[in-house]
N, C-alpha and C. Protein backbone atom coordinates (compact mmCIF):
# COMPACT_ATOMS: atom_id res chain seq x y z
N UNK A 1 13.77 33.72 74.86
CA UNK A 1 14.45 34.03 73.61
C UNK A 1 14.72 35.52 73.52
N UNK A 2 13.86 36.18 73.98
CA UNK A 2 13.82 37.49 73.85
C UNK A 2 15.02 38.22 74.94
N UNK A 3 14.74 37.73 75.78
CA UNK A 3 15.75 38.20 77.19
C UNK A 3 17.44 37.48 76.22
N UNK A 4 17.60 36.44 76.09
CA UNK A 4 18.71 36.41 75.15
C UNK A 4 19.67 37.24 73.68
N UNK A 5 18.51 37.45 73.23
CA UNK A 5 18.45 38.80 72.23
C UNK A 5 18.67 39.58 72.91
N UNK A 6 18.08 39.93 74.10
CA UNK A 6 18.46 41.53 74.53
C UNK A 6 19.30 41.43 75.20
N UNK A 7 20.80 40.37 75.68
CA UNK A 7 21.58 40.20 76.76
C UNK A 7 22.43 40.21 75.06
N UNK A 8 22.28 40.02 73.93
CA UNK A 8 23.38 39.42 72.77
C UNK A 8 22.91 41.01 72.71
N UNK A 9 22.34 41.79 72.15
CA UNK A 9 22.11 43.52 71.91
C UNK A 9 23.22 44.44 73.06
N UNK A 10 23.01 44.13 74.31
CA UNK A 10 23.73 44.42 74.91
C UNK A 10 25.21 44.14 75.03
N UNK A 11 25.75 42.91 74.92
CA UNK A 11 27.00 42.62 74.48
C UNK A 11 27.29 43.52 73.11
N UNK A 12 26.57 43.48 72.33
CA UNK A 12 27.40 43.35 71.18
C UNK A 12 27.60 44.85 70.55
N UNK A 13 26.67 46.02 71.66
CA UNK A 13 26.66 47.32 71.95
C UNK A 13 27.77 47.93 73.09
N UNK A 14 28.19 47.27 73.70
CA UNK A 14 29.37 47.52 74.61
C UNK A 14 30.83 47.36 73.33
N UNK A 15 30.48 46.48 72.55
CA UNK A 15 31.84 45.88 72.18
C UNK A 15 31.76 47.19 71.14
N UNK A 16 31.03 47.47 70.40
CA UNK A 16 30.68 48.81 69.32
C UNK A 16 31.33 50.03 70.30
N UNK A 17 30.75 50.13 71.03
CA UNK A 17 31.20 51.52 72.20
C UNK A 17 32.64 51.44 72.36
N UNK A 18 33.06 50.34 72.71
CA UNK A 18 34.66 50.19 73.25
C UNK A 18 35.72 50.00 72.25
N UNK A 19 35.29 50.21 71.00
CA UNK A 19 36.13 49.90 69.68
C UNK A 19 37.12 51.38 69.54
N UNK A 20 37.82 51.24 69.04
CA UNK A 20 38.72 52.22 69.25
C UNK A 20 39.07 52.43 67.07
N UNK A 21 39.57 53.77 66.72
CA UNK A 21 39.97 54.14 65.59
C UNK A 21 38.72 54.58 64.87
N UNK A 22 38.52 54.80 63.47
CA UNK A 22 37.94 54.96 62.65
C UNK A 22 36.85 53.91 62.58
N UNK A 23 36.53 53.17 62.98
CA UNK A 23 35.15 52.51 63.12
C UNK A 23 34.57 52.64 64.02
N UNK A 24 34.93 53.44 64.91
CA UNK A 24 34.63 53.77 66.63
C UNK A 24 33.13 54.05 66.64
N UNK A 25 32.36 53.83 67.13
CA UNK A 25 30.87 54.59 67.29
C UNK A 25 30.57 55.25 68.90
N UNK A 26 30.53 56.54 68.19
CA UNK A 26 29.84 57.13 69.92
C UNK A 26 28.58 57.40 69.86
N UNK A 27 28.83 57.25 71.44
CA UNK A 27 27.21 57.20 72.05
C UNK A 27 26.58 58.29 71.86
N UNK A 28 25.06 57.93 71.31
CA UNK A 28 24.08 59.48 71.17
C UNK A 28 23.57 59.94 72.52
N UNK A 29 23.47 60.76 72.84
CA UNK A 29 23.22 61.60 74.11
C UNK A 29 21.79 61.34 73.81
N UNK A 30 21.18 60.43 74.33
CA UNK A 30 19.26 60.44 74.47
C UNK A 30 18.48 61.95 74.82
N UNK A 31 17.85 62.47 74.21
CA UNK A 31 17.64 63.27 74.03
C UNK A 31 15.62 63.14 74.32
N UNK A 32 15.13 64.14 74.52
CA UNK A 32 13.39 63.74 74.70
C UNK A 32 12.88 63.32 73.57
N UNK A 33 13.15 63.97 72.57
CA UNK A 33 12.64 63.66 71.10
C UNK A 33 13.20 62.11 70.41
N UNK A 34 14.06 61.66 71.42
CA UNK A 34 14.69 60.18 70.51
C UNK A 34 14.29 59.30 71.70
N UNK A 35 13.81 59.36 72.90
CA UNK A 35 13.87 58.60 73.75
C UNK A 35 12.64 59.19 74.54
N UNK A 36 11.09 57.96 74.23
CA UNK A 36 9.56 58.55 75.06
C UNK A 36 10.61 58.20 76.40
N UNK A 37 9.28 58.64 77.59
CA UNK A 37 9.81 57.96 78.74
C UNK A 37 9.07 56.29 78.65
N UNK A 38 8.20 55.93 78.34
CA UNK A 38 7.61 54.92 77.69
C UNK A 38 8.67 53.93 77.37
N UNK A 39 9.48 54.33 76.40
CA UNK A 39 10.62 53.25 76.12
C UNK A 39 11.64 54.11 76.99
N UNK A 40 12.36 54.81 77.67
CA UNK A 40 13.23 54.70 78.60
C UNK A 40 12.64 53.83 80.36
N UNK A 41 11.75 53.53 80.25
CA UNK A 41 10.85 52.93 81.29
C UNK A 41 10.92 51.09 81.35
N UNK A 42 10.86 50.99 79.78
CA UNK A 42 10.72 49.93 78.97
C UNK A 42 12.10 49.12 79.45
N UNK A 43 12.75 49.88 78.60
CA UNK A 43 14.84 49.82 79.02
C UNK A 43 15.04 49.64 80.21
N UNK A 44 14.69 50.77 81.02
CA UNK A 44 14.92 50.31 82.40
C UNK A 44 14.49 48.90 83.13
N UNK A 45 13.64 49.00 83.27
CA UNK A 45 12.88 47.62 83.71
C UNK A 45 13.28 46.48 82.67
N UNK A 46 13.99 46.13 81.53
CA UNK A 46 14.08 45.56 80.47
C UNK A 46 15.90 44.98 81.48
N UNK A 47 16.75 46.10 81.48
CA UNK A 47 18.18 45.83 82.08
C UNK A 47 18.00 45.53 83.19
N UNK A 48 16.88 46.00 84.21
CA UNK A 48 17.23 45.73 85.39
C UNK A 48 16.48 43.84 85.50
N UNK A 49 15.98 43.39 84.83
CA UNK A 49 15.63 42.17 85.05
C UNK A 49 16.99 41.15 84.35
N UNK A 50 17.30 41.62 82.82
CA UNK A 50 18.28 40.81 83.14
C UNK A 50 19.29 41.14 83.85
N UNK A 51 19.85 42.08 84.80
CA UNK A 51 20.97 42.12 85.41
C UNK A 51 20.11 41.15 87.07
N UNK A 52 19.32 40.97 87.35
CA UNK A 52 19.06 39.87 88.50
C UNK A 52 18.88 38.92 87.73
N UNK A 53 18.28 38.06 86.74
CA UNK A 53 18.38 36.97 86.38
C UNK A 53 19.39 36.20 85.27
N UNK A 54 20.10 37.12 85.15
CA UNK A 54 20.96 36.89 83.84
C UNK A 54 21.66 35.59 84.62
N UNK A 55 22.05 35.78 86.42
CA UNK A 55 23.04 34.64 86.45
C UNK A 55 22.55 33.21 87.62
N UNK A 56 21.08 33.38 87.38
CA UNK A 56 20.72 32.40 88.16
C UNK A 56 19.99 31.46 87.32
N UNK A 57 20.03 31.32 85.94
CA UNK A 57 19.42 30.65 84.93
C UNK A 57 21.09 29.54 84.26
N UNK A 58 22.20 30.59 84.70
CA UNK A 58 23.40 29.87 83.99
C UNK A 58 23.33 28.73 82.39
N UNK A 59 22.38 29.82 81.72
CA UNK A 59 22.58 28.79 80.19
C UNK A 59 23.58 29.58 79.08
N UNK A 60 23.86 29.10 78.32
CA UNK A 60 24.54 29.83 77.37
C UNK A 60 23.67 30.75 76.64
N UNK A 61 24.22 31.45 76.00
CA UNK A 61 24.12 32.92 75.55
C UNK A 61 22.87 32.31 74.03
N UNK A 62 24.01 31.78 73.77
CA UNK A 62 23.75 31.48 71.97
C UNK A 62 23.79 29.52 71.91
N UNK A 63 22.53 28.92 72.81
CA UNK A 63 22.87 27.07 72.22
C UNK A 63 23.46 26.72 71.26
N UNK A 64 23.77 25.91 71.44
CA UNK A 64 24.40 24.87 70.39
C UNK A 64 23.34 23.88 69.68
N UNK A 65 23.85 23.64 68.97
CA UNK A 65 22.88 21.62 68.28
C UNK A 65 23.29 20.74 68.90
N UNK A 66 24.99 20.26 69.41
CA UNK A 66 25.18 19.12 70.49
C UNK A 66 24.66 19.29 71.38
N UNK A 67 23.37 20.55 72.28
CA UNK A 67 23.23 19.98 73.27
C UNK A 67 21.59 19.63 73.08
N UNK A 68 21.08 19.28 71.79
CA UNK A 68 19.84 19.05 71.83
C UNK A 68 19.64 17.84 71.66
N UNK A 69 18.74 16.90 71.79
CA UNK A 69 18.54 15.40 71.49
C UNK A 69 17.45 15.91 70.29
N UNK A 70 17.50 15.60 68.85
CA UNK A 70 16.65 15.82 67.72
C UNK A 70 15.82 14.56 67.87
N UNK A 71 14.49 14.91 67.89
CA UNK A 71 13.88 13.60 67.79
C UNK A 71 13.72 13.17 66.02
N UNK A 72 13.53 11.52 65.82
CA UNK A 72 13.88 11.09 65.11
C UNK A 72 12.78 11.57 63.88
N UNK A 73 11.81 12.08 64.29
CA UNK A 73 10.77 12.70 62.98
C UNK A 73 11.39 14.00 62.42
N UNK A 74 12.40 14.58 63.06
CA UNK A 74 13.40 15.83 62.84
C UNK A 74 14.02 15.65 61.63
N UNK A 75 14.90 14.19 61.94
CA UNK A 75 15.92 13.64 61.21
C UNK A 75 14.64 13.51 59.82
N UNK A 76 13.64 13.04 60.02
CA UNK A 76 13.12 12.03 59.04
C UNK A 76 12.55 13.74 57.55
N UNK A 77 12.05 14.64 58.40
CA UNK A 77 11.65 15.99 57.83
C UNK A 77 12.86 15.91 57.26
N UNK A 78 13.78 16.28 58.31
CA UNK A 78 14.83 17.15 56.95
C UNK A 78 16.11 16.05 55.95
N UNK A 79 15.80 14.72 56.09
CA UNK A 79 16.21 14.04 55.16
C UNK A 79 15.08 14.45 53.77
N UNK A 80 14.16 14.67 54.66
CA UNK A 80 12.89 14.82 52.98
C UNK A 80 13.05 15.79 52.48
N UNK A 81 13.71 17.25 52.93
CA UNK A 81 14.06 18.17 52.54
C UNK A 81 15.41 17.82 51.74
N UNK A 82 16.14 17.10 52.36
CA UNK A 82 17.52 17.50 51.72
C UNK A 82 17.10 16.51 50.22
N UNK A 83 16.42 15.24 50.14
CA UNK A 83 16.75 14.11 49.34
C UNK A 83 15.90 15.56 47.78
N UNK A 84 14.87 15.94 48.82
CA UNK A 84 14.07 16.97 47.86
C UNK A 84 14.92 17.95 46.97
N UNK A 85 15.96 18.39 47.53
CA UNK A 85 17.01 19.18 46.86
C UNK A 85 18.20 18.09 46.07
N UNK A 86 18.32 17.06 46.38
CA UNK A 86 19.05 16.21 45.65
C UNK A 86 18.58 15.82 44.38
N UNK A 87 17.42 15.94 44.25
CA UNK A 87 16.52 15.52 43.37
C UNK A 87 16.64 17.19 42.21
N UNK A 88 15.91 17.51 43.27
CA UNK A 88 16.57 19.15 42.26
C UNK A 88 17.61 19.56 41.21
N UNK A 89 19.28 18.92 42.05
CA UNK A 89 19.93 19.15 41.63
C UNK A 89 20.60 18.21 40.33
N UNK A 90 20.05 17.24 40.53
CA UNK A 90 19.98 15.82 39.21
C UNK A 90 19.56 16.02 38.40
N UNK A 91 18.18 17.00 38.51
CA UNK A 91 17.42 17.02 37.78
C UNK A 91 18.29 18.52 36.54
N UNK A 92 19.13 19.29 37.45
CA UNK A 92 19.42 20.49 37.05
C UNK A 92 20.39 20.29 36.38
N UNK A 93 21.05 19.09 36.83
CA UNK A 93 22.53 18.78 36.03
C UNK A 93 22.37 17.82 34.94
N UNK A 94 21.70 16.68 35.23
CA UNK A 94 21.37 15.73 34.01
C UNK A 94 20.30 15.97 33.20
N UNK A 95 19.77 16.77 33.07
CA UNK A 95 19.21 17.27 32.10
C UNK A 95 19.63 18.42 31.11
N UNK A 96 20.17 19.07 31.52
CA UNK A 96 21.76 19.89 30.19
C UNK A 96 22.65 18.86 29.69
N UNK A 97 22.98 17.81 30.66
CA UNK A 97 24.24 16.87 30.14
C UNK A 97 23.57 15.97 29.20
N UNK A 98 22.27 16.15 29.16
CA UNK A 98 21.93 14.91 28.36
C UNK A 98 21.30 15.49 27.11
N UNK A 99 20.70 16.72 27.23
CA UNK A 99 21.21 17.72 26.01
C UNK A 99 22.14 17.97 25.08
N UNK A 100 23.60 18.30 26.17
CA UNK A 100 24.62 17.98 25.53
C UNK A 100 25.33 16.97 25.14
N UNK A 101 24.63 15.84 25.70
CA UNK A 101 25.28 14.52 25.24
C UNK A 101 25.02 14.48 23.67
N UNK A 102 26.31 14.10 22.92
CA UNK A 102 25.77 13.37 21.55
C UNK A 102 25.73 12.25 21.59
N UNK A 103 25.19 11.47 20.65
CA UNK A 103 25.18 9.74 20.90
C UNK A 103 23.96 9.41 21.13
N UNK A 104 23.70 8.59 21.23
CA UNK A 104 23.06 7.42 21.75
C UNK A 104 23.43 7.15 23.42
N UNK A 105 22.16 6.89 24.68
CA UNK A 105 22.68 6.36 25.71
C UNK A 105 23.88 5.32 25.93
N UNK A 106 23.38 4.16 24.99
CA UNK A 106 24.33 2.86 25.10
C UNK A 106 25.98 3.37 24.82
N UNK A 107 26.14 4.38 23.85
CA UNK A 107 27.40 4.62 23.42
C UNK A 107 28.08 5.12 24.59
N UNK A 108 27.24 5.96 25.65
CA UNK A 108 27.57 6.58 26.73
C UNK A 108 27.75 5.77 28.06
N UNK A 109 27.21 4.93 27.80
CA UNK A 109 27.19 3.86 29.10
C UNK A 109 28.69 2.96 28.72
N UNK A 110 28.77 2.62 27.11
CA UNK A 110 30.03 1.91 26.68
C UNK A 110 31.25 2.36 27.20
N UNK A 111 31.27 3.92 27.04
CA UNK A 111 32.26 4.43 27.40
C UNK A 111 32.78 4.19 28.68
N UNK A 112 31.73 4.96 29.73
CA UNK A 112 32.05 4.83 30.91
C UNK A 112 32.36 3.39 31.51
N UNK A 113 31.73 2.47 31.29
CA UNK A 113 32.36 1.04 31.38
C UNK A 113 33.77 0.42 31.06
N UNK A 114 34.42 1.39 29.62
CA UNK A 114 35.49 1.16 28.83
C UNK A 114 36.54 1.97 30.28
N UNK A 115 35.98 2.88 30.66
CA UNK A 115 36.93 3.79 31.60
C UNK A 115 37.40 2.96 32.73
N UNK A 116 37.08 1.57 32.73
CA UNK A 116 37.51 0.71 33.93
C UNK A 116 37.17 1.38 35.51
N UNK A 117 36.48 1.97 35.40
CA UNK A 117 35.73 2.49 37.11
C UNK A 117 35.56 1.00 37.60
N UNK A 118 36.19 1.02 39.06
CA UNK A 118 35.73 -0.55 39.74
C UNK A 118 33.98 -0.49 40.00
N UNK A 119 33.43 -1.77 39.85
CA UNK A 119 31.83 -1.67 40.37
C UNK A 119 31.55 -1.15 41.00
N UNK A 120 32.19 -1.19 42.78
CA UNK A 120 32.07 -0.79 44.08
C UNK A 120 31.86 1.07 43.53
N UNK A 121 32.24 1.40 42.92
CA UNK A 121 32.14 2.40 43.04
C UNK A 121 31.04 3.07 42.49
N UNK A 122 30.52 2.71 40.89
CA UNK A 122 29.40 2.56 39.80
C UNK A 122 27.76 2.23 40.61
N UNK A 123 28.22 1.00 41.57
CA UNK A 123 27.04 1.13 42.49
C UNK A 123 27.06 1.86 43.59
N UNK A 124 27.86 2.80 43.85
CA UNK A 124 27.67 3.45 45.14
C UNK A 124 26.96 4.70 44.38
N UNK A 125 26.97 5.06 43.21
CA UNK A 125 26.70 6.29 42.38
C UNK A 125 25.14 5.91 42.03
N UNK A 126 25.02 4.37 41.76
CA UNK A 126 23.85 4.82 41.69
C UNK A 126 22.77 4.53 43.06
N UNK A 127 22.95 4.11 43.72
CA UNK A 127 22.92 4.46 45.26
C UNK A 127 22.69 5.37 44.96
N UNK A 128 23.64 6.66 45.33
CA UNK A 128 23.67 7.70 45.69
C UNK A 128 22.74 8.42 44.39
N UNK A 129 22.27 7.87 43.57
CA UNK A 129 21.02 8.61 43.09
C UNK A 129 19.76 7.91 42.89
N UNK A 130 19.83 6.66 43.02
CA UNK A 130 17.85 6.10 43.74
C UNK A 130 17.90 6.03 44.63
N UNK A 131 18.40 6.66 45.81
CA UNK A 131 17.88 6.08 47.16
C UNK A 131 17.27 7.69 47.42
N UNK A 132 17.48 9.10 46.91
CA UNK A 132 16.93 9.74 47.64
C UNK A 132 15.22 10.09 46.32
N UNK A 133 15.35 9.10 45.72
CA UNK A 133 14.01 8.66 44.67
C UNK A 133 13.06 8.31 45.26
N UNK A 134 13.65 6.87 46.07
CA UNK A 134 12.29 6.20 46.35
C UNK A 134 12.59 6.89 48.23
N UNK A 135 13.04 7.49 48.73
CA UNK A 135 12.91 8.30 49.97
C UNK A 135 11.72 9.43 49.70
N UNK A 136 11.97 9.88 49.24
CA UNK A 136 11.30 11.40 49.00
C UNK A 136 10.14 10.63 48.08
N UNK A 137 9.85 9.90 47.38
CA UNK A 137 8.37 8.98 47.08
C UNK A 137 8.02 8.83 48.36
N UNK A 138 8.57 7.67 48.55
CA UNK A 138 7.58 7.65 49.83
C UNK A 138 7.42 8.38 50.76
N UNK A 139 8.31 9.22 51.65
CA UNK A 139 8.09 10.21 52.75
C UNK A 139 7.05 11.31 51.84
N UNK A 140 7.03 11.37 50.75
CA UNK A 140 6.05 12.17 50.08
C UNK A 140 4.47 11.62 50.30
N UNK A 141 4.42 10.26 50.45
CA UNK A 141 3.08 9.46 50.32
C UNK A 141 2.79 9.68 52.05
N UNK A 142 3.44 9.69 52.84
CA UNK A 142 3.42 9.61 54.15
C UNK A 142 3.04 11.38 54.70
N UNK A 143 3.78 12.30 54.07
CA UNK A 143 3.44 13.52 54.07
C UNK A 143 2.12 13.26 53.75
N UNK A 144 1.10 13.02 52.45
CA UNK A 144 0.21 13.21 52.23
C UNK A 144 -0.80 12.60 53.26
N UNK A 145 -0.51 11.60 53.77
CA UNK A 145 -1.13 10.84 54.87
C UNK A 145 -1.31 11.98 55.92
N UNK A 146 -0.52 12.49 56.15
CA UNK A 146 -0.37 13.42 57.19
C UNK A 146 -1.30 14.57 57.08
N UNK A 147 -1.31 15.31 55.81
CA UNK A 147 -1.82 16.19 55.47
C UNK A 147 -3.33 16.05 55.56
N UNK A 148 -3.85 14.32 55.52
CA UNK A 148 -5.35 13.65 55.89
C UNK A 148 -5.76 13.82 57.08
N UNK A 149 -4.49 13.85 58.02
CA UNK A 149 -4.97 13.75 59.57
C UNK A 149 -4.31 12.29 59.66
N UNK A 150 -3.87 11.58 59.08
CA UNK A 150 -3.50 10.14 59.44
C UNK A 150 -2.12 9.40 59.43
N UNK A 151 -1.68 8.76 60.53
CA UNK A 151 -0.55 8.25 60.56
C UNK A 151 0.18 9.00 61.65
N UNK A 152 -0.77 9.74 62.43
CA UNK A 152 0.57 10.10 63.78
C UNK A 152 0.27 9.56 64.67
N UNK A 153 0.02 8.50 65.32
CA UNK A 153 0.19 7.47 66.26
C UNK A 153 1.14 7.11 65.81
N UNK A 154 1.85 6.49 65.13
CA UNK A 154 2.69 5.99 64.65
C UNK A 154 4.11 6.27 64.25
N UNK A 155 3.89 7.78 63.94
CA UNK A 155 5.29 8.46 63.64
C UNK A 155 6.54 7.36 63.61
N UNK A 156 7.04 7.05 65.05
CA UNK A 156 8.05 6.31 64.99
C UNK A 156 8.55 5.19 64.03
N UNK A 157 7.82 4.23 64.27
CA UNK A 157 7.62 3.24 63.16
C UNK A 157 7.37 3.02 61.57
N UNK A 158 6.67 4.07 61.51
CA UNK A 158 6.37 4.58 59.70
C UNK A 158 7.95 5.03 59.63
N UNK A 159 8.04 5.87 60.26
CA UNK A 159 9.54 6.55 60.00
C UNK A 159 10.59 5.77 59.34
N UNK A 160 11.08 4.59 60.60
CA UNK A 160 11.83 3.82 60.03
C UNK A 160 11.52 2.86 59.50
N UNK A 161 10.22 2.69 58.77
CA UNK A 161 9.56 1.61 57.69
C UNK A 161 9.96 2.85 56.53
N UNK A 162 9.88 3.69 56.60
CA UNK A 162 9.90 4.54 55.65
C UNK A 162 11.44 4.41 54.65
N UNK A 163 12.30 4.36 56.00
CA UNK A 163 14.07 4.31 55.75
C UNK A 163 13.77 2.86 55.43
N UNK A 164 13.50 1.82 55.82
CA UNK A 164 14.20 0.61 55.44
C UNK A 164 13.43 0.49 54.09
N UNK A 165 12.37 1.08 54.00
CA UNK A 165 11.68 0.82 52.72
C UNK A 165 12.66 0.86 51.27
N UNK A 166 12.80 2.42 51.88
CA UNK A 166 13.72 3.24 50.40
C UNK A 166 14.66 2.78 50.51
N UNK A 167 15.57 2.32 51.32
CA UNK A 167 16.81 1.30 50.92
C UNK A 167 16.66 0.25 50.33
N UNK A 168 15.37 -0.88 50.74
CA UNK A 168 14.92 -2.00 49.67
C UNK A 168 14.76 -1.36 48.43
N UNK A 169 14.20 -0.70 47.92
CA UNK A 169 13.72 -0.22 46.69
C UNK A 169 14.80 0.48 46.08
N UNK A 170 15.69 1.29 46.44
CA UNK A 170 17.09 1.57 45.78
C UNK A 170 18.12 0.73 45.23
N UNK A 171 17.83 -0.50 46.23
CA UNK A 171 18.49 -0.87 46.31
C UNK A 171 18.45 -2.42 45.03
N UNK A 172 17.24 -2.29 45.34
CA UNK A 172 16.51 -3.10 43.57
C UNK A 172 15.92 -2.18 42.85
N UNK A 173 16.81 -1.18 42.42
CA UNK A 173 16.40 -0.30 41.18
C UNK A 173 17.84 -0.17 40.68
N UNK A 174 18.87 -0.12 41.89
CA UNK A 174 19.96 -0.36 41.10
C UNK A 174 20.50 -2.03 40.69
N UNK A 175 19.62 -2.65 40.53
CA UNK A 175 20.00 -4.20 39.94
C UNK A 175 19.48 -4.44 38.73
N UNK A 176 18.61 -3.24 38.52
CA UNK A 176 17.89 -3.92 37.65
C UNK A 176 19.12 -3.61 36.09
């Protein structure tokens, strides 16, 4: 990682040097007082390794995410993160709106019903707000398991007991 940093420092210090006009930067003349021999020693031996290995490793500079395989406890963390911020943000928005709501719920539910929205759509909304409920419940109960010492043999399987769970349970919370 480090040899990458210092091959991206080096690029990106040539391209500074070679800039031309009013943003131009020139080079400071190293001087004893700005440069021990300690770190000119450092440097040296620092360039001269990546200039022999820089091209017998042939990886890219800066990876990508397509070239990683995420294992599926990856996916499962940062669904718990994101459903965790979904939750956040429900919480941030429907709770002013329901402040500002006047009425009565039912009057508010009348309405939106009166607005002829097709179902397909009414249940995809609320989908899209119990499923990251009972996700983040349970991957929360499973975190805590974790936090015991218990349940990593298993990872895999809890995982996607975890997903099919919170889809059953969303999925009968929006019926009710």
């Amino acid at each position: 990682m480090s040899i990458a940093l210092l091959s991206l420092n080096r690029q990106l210090l040539a391209r500074a040097l070679s800039r031309q006009g009013p943003l131009a930067i020139s080079q400071q003349v190293a001087t004893s007082s700005t440069v021990t021999p300690q770190v000119a020693d450092y440097r040296a031996r620092a360039a001269q390794w990546v200039a022999t290995n820089e091209n017998c490793y042939k990886r890219p500079v800066s990876p990508h995410l397509l070239i990683y395989k995420i294992p599926f406890q990856m996916w499962s963390s940062g669904f718990h993160r994101i459903t965790g911020l979904m939750l956040n943000g429900m919480l941030y928005t429907a709770g002013p709106l329901a402040f500002l709501a006047t009425g009565h719920s039912a009057e508010i539910l009348n309405y939106i019903y009166a607005m002829d929205i097709p179902s397909w759509f009414i249940l995809s909304v609320k989908l899209f707000m119990a499923w990251p409920i009972s996700y983040h419940a349970f991957n929360g109960i499973r975190h805590l398991a974790w936090d015991m010492g218990k349940g990593f043999e298993n990872y895999r399987k809890i995982s996607a007991a975890i997903f099919l769970l919170s889809f059953i349970t969303a999925f009968g919370i929006i019926q009710l």
